[in-house]
N, C-alpha and C. Protein backbone atom coordinates (compact mmCIF):
# COMPACT_ATOMS: atom_id res chain seq x y z
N UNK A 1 2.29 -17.97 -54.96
CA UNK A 1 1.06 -17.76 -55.69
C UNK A 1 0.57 -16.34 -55.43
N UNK A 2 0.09 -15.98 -56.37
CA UNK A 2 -0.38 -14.01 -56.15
C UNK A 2 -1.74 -14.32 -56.19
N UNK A 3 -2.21 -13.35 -55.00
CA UNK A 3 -3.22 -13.13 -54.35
C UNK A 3 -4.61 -12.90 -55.65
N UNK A 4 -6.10 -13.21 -55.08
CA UNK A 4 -6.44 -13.16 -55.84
C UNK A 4 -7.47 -12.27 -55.95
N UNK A 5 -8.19 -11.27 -56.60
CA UNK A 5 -7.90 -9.85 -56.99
C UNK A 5 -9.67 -10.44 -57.66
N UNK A 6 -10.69 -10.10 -56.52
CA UNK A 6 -12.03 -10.31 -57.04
C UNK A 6 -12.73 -9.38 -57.26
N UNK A 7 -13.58 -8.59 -58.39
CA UNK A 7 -14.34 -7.30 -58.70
C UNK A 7 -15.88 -8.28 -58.66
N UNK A 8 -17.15 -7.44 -57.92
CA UNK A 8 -18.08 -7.98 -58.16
C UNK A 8 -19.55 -6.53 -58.14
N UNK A 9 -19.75 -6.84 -59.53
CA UNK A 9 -20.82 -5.85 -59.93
C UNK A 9 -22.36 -5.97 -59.83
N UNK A 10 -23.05 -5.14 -58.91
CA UNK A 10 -24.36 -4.98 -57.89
C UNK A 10 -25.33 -4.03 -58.87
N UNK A 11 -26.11 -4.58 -59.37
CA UNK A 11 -26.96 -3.61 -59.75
C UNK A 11 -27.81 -3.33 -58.50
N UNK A 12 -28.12 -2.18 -57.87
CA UNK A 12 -29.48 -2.10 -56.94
C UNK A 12 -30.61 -1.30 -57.50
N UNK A 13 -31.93 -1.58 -57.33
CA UNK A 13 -33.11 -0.83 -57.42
C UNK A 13 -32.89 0.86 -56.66
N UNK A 14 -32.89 1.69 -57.29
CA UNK A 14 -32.39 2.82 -56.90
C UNK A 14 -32.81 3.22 -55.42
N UNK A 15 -34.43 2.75 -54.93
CA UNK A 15 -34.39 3.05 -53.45
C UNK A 15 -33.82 2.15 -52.97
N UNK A 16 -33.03 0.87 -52.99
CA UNK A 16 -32.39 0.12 -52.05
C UNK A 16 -30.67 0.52 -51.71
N UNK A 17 -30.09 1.74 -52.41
CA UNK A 17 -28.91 1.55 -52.49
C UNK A 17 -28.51 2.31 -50.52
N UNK A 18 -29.26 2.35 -50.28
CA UNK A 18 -28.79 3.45 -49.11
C UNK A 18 -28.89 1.60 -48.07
N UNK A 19 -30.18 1.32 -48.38
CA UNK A 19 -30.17 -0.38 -47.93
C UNK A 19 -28.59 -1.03 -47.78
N UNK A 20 -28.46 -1.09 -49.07
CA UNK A 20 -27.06 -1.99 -49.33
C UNK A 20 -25.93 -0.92 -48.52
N UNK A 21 -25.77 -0.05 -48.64
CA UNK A 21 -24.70 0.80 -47.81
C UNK A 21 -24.76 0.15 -46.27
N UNK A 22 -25.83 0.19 -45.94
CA UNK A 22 -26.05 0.01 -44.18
C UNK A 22 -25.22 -1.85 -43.86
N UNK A 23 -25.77 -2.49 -44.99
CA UNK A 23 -25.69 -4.14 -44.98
C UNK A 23 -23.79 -3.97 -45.11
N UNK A 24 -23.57 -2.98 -46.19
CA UNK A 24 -21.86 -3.19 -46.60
C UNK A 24 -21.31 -2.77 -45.43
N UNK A 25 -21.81 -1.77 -44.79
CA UNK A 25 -21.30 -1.18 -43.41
C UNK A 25 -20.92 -2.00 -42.41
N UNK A 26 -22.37 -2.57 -42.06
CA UNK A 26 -22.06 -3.49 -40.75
C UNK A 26 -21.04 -4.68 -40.89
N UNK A 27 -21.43 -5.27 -42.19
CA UNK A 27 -21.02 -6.84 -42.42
C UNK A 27 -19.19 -6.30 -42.47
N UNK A 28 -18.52 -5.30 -43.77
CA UNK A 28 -17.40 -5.18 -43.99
C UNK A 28 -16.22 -5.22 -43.12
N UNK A 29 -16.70 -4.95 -41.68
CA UNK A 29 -15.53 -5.36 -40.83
C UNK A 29 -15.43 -6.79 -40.95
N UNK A 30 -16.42 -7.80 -40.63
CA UNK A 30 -16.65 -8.66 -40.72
C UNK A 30 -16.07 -9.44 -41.71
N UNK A 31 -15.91 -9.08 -42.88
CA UNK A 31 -15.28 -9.82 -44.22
C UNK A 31 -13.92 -9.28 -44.16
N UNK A 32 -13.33 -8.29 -43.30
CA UNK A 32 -12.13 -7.50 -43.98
C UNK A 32 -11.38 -8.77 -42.68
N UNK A 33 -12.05 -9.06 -41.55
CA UNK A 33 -11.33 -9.78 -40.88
C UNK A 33 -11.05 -11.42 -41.28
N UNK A 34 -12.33 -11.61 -41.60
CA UNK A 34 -12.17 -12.93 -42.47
C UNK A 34 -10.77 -13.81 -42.69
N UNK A 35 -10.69 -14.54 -42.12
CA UNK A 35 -9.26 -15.31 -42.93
C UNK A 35 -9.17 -15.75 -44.29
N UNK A 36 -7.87 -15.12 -44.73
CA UNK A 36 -7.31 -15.05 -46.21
C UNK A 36 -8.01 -13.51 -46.90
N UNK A 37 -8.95 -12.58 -46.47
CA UNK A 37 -8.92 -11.51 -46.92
C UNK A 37 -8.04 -10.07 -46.75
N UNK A 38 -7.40 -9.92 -47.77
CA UNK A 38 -6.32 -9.17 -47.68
C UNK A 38 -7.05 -7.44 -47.64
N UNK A 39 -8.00 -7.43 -48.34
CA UNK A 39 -8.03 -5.76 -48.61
C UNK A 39 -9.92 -6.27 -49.30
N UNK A 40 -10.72 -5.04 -49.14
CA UNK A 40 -12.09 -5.19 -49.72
C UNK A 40 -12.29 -3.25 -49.58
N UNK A 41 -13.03 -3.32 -50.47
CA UNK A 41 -13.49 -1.60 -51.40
C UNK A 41 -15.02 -1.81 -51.48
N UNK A 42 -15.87 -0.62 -51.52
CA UNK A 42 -16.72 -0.27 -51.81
C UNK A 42 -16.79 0.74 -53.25
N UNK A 43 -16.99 0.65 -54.24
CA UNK A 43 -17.25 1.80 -55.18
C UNK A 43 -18.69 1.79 -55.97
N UNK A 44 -18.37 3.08 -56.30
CA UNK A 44 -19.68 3.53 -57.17
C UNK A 44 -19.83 3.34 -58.42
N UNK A 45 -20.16 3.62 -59.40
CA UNK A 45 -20.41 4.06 -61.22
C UNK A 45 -20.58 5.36 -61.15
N UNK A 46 -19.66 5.94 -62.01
CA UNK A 46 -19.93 7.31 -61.88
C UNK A 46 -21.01 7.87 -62.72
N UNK A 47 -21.50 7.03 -63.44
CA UNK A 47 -22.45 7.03 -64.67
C UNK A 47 -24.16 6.66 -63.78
N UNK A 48 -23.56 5.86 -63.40
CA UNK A 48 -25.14 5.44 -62.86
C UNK A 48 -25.00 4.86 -60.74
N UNK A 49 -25.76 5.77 -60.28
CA UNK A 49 -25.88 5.73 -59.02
C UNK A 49 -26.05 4.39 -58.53
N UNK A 50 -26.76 3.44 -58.91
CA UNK A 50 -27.43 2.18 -58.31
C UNK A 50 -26.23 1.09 -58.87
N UNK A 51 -25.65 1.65 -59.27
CA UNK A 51 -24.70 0.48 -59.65
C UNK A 51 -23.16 0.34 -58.74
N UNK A 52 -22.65 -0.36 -58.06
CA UNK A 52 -21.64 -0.62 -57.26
C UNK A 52 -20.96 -1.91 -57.58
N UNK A 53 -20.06 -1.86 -56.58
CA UNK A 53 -18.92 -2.63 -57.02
C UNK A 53 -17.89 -3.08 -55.75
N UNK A 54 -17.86 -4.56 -55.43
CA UNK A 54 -17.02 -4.29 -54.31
C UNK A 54 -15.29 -4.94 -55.35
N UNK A 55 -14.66 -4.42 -54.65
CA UNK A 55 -12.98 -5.28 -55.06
C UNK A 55 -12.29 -5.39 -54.12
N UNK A 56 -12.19 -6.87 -53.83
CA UNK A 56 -11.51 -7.60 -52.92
C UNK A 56 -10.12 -8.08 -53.30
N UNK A 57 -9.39 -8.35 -52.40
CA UNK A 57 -8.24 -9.20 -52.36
C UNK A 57 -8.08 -10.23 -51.33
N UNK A 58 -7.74 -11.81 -51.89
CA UNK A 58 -8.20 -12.46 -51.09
C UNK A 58 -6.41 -13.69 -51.10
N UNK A 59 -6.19 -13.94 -50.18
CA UNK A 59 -4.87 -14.82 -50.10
C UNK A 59 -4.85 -15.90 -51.69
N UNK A 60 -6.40 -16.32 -51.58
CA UNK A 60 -6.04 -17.30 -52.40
C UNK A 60 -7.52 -17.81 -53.28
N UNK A 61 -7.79 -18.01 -54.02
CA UNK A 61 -8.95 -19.02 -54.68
C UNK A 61 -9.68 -19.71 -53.64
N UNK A 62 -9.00 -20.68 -52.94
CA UNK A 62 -9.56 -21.40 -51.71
C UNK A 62 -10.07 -20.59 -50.68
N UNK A 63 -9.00 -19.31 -49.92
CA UNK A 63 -9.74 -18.48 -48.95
C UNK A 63 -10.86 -17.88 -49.04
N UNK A 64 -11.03 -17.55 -51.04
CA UNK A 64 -12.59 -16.89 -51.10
C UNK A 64 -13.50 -17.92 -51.40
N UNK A 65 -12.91 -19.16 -51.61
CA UNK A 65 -14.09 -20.25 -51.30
C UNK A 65 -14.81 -20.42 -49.95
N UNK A 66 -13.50 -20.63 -48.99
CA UNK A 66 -13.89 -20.37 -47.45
C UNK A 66 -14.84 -19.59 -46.97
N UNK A 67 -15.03 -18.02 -48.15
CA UNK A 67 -15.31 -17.04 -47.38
C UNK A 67 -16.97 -17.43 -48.15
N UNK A 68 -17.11 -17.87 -49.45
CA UNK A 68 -18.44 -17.89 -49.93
C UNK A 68 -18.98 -19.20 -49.27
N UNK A 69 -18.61 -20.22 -48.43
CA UNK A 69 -19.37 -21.21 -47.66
C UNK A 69 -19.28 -21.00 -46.34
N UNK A 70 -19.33 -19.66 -46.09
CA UNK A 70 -19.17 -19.06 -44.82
C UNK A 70 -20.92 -18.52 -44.28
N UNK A 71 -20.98 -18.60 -43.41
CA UNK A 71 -22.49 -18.10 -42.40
C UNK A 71 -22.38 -16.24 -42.81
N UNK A 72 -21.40 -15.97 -42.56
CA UNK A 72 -21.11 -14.85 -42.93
C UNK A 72 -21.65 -13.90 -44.15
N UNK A 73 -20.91 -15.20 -45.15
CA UNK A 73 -21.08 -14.71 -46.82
C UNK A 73 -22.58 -15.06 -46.64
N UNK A 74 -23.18 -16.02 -46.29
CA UNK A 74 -24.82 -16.62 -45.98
C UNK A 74 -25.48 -15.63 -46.29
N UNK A 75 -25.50 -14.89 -44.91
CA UNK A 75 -26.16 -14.18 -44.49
C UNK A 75 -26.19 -12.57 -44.81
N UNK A 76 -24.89 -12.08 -45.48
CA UNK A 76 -24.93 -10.75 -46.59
C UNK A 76 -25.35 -11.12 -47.33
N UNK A 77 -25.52 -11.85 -48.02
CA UNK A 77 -25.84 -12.27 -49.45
C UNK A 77 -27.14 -12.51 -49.87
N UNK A 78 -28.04 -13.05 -48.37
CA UNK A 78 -29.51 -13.72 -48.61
C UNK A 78 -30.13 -11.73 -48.37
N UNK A 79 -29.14 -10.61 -47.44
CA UNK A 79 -29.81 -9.26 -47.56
C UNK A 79 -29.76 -9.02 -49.06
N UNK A 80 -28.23 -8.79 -49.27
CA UNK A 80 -27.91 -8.34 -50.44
C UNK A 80 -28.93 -8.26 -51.70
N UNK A 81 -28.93 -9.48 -52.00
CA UNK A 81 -29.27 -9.74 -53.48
C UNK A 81 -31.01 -9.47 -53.08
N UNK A 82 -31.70 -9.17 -52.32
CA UNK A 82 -32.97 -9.10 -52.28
C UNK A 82 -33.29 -7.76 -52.48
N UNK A 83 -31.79 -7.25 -52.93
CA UNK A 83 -32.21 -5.54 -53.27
C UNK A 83 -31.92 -5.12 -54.76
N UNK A 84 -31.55 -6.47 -55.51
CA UNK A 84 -30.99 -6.24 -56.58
C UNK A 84 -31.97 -6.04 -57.71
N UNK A 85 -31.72 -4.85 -58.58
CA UNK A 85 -32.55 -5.02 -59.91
C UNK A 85 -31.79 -5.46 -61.11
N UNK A 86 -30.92 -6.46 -61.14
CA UNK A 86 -30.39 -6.97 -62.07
C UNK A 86 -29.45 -7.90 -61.50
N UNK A 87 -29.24 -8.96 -62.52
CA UNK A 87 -28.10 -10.19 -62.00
C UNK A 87 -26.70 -9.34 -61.58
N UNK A 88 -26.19 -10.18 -60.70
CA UNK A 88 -24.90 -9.63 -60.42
C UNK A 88 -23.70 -10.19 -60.94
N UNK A 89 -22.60 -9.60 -61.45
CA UNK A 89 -21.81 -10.51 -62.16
C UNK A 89 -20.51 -10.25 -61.68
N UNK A 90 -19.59 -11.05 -61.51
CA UNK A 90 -18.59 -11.16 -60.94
C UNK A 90 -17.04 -11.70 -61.35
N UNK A 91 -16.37 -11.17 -61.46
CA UNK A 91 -14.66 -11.96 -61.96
C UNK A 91 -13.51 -12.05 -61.17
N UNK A 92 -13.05 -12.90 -61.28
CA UNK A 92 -11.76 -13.04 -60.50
C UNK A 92 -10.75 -12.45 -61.61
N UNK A 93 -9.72 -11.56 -61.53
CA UNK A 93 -8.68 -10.88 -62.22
C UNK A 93 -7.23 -11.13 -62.13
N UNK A 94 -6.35 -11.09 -62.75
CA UNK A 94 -4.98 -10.64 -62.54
C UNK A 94 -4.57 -9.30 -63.37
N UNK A 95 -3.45 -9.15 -62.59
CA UNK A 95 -3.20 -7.61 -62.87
C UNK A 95 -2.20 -8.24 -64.12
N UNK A 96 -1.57 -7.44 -64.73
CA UNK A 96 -1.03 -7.29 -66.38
C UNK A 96 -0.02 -6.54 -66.05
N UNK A 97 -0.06 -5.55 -65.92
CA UNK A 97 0.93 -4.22 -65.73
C UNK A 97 0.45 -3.33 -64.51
N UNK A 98 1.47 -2.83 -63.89
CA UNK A 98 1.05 -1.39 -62.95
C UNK A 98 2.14 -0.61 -63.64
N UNK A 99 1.23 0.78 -63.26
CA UNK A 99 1.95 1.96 -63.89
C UNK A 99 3.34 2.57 -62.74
């Protein structure tokens, strides 16, 4: 089974983004160790500052279930989203082609 390949898009209120940096900071060791997480990113919008993006890779469907009924996921998530100025939306992907 191929790994599964999660993008999830953060709007923040423009003074909270330095907020969310500090929260992605501390917690990201934390999730990168996680069991069944293979790889996790931080990115930007190059268009618009407050907007981010993490992309994960996770063993499996189930491991990022593990990881969202986790104390862990809990507890980024109850910081997180209290900085958000818009819903956050999220997809699980497969890749198509690499170049």
């Amino acid at each position: 089974m191929a790994p599964l390949k999660r993008l999830v898009k953060m709007t923040f209120r423009p003074e909270e983004v330095s907020a969310f940096e500090a929260i992605f900071a501390a917690s990201s060791p934390h999730i990168r160790a996680f069991a069944g997480c293979q790889h996790l990113e931080l990115w930007r919008s190059q268009e618009f500052d407050n907007i981010l993006f993490t992309f994960s890779i996770w063993e499996s469907a189930a491991a990022l279930e593990g990881y969202r009924q986790s104390d862990l996921f809990r507890a980024t998530w109850a910081q997180t989203k209290a900085l958000f100025a818009d819903q956050p939306a999220a997809w699980s992907v497969d890749v198509l082609a690499e170049l």
